[in-house]
PDB file of N, CA and C in Angstrom:
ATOM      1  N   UNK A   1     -16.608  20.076  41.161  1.00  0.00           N
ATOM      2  CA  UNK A   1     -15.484  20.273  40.283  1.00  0.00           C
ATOM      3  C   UNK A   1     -14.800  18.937  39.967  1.00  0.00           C
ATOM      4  N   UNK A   2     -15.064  18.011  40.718  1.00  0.00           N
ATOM      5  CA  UNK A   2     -14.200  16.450  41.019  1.00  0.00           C
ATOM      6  C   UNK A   2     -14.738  15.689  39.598  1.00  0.00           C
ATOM      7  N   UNK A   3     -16.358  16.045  39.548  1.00  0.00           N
ATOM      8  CA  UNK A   3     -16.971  15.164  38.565  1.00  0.00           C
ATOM      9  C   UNK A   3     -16.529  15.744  37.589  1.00  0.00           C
ATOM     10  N   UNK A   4     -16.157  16.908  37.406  1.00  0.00           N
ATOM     11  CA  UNK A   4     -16.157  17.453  35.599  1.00  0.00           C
ATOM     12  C   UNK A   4     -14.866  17.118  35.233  1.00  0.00           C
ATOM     13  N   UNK A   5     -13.987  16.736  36.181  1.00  0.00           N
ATOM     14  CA  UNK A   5     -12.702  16.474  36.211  1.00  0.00           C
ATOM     15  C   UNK A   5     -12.042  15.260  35.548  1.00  0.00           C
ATOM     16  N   UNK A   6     -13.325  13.831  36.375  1.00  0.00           N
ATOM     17  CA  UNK A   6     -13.501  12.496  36.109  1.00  0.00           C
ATOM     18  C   UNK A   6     -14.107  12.444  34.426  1.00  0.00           C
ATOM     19  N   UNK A   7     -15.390  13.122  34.527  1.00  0.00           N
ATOM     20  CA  UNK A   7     -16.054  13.236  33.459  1.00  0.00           C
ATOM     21  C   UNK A   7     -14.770  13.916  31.652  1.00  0.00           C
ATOM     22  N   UNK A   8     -14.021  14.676  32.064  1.00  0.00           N
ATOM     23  CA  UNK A   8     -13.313  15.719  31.233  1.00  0.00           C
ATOM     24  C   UNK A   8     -12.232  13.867  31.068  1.00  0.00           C
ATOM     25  N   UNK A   9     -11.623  13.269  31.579  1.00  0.00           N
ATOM     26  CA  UNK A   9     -10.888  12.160  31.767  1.00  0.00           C
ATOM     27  C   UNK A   9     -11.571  10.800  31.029  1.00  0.00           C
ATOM     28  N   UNK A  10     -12.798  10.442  31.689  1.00  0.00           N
ATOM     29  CA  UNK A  10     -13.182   9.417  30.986  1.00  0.00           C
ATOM     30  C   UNK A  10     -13.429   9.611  29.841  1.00  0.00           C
ATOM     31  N   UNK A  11     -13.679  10.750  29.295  1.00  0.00           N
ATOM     32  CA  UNK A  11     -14.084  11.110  27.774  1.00  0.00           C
ATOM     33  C   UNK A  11     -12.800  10.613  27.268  1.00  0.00           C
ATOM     34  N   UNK A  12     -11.311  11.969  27.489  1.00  0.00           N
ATOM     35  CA  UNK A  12     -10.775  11.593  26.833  1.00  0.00           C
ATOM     36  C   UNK A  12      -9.944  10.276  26.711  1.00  0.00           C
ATOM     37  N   UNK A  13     -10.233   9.430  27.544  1.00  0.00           N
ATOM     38  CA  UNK A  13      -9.801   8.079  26.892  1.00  0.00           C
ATOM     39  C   UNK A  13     -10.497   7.273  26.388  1.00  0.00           C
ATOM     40  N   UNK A  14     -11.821   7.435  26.215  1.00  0.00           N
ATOM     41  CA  UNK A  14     -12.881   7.363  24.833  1.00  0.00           C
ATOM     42  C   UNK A  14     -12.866   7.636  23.918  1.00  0.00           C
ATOM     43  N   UNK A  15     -11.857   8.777  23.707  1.00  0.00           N
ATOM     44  CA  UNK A  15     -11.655   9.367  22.342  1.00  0.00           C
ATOM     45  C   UNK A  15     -10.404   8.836  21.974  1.00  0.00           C
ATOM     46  N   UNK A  16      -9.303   8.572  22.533  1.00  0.00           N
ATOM     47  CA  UNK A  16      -8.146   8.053  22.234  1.00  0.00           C
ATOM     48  C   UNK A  16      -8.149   6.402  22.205  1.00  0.00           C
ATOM     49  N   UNK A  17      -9.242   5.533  22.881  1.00  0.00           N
ATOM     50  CA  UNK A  17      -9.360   4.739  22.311  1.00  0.00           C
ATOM     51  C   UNK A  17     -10.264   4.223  21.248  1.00  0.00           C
ATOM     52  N   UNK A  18     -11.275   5.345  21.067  1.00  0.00           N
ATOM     53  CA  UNK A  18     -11.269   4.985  19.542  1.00  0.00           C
ATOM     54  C   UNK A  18     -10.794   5.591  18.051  1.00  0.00           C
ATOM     55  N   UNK A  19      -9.744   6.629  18.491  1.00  0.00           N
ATOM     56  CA  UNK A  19      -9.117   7.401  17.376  1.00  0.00           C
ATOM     57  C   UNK A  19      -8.003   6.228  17.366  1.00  0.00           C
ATOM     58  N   UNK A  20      -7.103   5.347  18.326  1.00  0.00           N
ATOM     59  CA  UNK A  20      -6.680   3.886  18.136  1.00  0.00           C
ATOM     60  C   UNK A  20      -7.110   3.056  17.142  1.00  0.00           C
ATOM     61  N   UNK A  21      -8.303   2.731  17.741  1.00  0.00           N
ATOM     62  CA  UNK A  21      -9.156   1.705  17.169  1.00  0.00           C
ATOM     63  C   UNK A  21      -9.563   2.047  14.953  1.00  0.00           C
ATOM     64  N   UNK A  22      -9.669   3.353  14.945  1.00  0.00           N
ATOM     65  CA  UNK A  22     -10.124   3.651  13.908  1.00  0.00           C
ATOM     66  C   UNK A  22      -8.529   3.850  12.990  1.00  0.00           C
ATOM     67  N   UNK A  23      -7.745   3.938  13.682  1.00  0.00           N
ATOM     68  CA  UNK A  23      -5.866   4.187  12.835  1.00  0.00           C
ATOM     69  C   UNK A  23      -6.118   2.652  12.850  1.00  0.00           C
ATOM     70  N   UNK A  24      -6.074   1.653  14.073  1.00  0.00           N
ATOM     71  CA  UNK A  24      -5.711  -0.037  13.395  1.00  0.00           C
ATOM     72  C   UNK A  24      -6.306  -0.288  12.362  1.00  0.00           C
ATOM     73  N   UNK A  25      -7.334  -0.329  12.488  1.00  0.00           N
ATOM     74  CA  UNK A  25      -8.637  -0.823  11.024  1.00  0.00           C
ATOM     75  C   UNK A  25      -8.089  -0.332  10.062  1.00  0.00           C
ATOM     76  N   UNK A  26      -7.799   1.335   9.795  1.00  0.00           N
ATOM     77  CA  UNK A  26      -7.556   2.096   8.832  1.00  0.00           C
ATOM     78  C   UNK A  26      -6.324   1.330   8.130  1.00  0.00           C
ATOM     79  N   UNK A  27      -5.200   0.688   8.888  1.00  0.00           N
ATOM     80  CA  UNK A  27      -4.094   0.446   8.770  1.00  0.00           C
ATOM     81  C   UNK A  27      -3.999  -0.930   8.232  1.00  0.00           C
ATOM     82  N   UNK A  28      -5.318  -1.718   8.579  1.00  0.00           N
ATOM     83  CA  UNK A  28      -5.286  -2.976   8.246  1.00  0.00           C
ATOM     84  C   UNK A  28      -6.019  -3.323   6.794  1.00  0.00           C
ATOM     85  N   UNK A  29      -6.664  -2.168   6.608  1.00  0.00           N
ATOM     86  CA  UNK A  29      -7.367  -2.359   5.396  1.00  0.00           C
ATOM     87  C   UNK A  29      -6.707  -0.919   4.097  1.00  0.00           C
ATOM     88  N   UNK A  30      -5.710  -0.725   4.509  1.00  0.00           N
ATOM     89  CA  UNK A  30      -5.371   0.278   3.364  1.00  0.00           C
ATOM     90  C   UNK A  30      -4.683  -0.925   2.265  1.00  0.00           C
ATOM     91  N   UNK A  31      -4.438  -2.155   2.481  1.00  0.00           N
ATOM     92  CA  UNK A  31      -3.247  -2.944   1.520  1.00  0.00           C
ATOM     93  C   UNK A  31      -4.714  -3.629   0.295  1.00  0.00           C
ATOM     94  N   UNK A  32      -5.642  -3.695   1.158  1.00  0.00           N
ATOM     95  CA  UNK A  32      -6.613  -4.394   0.067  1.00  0.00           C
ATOM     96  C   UNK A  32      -7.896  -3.267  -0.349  1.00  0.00           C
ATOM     97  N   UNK A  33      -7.768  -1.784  -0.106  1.00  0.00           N
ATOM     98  CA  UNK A  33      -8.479  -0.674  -0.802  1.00  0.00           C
ATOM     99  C   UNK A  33      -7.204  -0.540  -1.640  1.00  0.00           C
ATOM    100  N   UNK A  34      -5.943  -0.410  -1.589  1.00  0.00           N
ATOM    101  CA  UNK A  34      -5.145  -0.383  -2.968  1.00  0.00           C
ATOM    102  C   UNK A  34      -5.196  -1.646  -3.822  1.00  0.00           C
ATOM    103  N   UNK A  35      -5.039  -2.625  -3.223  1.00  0.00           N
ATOM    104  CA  UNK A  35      -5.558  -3.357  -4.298  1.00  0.00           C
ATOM    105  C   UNK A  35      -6.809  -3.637  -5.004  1.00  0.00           C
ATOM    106  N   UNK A  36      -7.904  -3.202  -4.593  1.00  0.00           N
ATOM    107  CA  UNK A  36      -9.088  -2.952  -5.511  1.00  0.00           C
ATOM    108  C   UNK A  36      -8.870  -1.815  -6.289  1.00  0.00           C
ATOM    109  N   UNK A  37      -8.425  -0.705  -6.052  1.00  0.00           N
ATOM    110  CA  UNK A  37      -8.514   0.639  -6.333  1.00  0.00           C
ATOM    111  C   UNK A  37      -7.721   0.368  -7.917  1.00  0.00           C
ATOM    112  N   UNK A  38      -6.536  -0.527  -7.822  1.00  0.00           N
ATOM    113  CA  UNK A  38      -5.875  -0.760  -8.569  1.00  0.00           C
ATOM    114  C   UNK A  38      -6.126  -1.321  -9.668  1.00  0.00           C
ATOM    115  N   UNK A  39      -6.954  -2.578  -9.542  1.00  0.00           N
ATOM    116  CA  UNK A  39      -7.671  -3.311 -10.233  1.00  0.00           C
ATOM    117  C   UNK A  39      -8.925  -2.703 -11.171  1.00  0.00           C
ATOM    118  N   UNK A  40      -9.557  -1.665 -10.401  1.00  0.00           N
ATOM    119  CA  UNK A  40     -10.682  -0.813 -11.256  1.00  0.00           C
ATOM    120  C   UNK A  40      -9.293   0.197 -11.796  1.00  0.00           C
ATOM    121  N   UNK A  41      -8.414   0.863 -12.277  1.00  0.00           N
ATOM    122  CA  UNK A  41      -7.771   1.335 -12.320  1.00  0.00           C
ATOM    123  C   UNK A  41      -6.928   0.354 -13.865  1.00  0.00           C
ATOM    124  N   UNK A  42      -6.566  -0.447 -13.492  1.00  0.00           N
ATOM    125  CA  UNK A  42      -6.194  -1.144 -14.616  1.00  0.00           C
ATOM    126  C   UNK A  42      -7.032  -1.444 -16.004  1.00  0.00           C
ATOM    127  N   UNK A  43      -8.602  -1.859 -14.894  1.00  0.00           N
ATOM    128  CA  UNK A  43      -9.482  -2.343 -15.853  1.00  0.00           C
ATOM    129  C   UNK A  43      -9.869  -0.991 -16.784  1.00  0.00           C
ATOM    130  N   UNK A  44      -9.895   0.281 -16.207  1.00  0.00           N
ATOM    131  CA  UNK A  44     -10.532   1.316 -17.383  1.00  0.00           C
ATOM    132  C   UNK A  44      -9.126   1.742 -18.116  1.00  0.00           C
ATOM    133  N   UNK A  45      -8.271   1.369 -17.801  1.00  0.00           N
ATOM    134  CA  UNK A  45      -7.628   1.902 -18.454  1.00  0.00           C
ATOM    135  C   UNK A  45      -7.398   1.151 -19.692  1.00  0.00           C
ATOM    136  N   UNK A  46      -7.472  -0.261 -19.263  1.00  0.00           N
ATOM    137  CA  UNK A  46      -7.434  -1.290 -20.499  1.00  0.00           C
ATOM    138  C   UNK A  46      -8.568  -0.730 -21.302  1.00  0.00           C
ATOM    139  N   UNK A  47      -9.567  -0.682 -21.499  1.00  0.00           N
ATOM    140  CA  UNK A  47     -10.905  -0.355 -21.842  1.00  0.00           C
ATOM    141  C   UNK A  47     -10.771   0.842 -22.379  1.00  0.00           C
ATOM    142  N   UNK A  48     -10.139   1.793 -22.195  1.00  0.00           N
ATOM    143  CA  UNK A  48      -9.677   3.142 -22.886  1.00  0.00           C
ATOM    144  C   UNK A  48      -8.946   3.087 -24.181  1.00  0.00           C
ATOM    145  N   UNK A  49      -7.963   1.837 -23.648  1.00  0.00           N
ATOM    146  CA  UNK A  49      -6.578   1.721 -24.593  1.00  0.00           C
ATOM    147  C   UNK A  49      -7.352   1.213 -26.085  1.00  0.00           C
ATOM    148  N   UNK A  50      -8.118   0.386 -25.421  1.00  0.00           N
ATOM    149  CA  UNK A  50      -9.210  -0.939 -26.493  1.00  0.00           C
ATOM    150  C   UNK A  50      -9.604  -0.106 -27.758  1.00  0.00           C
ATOM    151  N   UNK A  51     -10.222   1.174 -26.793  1.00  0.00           N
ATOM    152  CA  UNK A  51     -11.434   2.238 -27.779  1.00  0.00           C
ATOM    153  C   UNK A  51     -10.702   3.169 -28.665  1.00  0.00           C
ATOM    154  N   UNK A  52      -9.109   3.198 -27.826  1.00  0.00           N
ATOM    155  CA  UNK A  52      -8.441   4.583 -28.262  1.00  0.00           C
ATOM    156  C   UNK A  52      -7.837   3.371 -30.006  1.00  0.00           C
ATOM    157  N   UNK A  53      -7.156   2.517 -29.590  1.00  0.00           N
ATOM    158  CA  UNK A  53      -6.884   1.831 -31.068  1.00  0.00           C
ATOM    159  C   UNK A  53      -8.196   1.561 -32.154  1.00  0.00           C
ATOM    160  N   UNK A  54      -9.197   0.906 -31.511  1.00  0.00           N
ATOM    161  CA  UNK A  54      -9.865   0.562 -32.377  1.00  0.00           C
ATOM    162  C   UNK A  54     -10.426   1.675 -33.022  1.00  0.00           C
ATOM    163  N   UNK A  55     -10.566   3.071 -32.679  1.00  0.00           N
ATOM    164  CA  UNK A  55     -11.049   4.141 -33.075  1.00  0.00           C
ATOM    165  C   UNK A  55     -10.280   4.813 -33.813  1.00  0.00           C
ATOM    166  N   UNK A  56      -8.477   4.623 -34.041  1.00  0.00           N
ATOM    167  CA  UNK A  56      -7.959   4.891 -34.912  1.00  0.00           C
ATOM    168  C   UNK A  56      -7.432   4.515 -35.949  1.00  0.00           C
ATOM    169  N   UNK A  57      -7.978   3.048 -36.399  1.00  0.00           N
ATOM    170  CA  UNK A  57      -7.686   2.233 -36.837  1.00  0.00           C
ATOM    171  C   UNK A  57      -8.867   1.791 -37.940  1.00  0.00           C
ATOM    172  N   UNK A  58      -8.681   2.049 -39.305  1.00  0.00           N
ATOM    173  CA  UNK A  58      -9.769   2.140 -40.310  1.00  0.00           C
ATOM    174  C   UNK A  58     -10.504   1.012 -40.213  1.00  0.00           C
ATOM    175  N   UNK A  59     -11.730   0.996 -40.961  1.00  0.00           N
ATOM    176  CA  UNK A  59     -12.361  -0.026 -40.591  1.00  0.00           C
ATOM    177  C   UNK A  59     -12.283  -1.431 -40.720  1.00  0.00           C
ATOM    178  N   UNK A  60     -11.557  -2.227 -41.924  1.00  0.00           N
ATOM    179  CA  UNK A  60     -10.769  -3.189 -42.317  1.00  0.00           C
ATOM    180  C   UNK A  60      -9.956  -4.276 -41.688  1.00  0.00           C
ATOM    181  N   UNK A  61      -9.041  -3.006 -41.128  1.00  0.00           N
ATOM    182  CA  UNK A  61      -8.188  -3.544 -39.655  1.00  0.00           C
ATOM    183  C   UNK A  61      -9.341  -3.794 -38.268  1.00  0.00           C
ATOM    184  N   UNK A  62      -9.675  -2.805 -38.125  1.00  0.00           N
ATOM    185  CA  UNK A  62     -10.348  -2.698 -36.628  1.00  0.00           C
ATOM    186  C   UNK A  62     -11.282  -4.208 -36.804  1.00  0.00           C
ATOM    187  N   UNK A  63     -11.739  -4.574 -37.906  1.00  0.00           N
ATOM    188  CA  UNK A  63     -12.364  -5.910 -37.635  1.00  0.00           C
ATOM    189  C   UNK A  63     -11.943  -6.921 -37.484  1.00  0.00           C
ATOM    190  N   UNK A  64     -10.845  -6.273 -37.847  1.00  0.00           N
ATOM    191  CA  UNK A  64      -9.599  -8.082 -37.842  1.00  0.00           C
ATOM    192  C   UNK A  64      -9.374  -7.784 -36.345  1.00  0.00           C
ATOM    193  N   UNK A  65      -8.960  -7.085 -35.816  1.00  0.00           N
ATOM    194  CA  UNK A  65      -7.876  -6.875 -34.577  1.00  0.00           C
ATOM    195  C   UNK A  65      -8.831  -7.513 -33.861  1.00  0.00           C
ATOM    196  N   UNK A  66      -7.554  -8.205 -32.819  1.00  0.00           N
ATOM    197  CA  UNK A  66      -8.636  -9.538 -31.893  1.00  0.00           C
ATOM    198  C   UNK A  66      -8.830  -8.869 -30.509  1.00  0.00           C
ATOM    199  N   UNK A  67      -8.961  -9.511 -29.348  1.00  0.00           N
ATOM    200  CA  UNK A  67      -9.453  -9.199 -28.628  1.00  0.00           C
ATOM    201  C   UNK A  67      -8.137  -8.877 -27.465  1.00  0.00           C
ATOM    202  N   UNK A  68      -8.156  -7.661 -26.581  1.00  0.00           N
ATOM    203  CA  UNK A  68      -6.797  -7.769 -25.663  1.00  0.00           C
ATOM    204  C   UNK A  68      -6.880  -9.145 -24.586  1.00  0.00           C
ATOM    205  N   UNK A  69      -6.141  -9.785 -24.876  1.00  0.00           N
ATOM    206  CA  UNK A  69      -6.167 -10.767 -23.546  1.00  0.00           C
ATOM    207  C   UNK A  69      -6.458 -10.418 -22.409  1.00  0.00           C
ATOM    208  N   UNK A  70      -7.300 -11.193 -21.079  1.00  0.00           N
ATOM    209  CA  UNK A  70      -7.263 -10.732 -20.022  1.00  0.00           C
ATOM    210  C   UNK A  70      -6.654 -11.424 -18.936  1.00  0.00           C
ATOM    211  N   UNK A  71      -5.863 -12.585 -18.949  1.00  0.00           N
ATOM    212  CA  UNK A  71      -4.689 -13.120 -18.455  1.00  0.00           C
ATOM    213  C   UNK A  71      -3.739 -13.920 -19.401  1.00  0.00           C
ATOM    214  N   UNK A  72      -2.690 -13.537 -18.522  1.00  0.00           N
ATOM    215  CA  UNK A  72      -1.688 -14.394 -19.316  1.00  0.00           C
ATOM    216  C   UNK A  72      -1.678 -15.679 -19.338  1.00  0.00           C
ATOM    217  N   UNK A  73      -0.122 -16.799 -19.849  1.00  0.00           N
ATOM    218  CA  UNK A  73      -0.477 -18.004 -19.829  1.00  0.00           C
ATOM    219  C   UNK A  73       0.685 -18.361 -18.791  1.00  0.00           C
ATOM    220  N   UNK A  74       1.503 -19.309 -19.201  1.00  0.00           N
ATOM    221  CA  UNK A  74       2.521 -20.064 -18.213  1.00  0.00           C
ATOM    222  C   UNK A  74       3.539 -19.603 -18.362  1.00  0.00           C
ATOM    223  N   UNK A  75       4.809 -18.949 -17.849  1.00  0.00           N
ATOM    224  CA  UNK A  75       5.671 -19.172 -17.994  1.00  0.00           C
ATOM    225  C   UNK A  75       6.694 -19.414 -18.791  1.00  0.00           C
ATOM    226  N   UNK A  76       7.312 -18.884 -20.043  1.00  0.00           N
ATOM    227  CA  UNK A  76       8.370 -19.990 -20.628  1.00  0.00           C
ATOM    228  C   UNK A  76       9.695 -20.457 -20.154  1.00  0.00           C
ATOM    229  N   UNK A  77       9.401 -21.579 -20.032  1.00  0.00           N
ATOM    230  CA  UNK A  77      10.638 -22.578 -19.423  1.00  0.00           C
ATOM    231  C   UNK A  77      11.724 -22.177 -19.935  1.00  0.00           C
ATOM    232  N   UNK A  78      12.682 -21.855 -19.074  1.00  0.00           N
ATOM    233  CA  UNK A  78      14.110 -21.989 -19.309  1.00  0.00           C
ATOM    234  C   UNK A  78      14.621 -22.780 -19.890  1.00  0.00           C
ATOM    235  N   UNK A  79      16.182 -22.252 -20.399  1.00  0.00           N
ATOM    236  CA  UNK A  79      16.679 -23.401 -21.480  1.00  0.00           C
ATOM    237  C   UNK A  79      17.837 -23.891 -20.468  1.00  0.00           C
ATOM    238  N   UNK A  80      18.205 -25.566 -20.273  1.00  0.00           N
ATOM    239  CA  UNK A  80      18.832 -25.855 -19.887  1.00  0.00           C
ATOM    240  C   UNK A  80      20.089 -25.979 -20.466  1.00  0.00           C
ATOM    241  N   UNK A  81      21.390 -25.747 -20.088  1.00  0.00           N
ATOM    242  CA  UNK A  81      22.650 -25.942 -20.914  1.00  0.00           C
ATOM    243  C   UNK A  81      23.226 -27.508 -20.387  1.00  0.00           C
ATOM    244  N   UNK A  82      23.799 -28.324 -21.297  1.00  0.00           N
ATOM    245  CA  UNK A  82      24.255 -29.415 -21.261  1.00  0.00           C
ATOM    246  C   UNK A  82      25.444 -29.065 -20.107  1.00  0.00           C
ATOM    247  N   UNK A  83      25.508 -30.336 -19.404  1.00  0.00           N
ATOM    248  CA  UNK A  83      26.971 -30.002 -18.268  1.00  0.00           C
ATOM    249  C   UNK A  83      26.174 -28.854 -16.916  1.00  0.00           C
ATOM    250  N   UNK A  84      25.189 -28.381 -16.969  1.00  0.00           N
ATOM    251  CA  UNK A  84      24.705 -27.108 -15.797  1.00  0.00           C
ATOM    252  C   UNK A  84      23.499 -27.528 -15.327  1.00  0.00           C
TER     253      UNK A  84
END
């Protein structure tokens, strides 16, 4: 009865240290699965937006219309006031 006792024990702190082990990981990698998730997420949606204008947009226009940017540029500098 002693062994099933030991045995019933060592398990469960086999299981609690790796239901631990599997919450840290889980915990350490949820900040950069949202940020991918996000990123494919942005990208179709851009890609939707692209198809949904150019598809309503006669043919004339739709050849002119340029391309959506895929980053921005710098910054515009603030205006300094004389005396500040």
């Amino acid at each position: 009865m002693q062994k099933l006792v030991n045995a019933m024990a060592v398990t469960a702190f086999l299981m609690s240290g790796a239901l631990t082990t599997v919450a840290v990981v889980a915990y350490t990698k949820i900040p950069q699965l949202t940020t991918r998730f996000m990123d494919q997420v942005q990208t179709e949606i851009q890609s939707k937006i692209s198809e949904a204008i150019a598809g309503a947009l006669p043919p004339a226009v739709r050849d002119a219309m340029p391309e959506l940017p895929v980053e921005t540029g710098p910054a515009i500098p603030s205006i300094t006031l004389p005396g500040g």
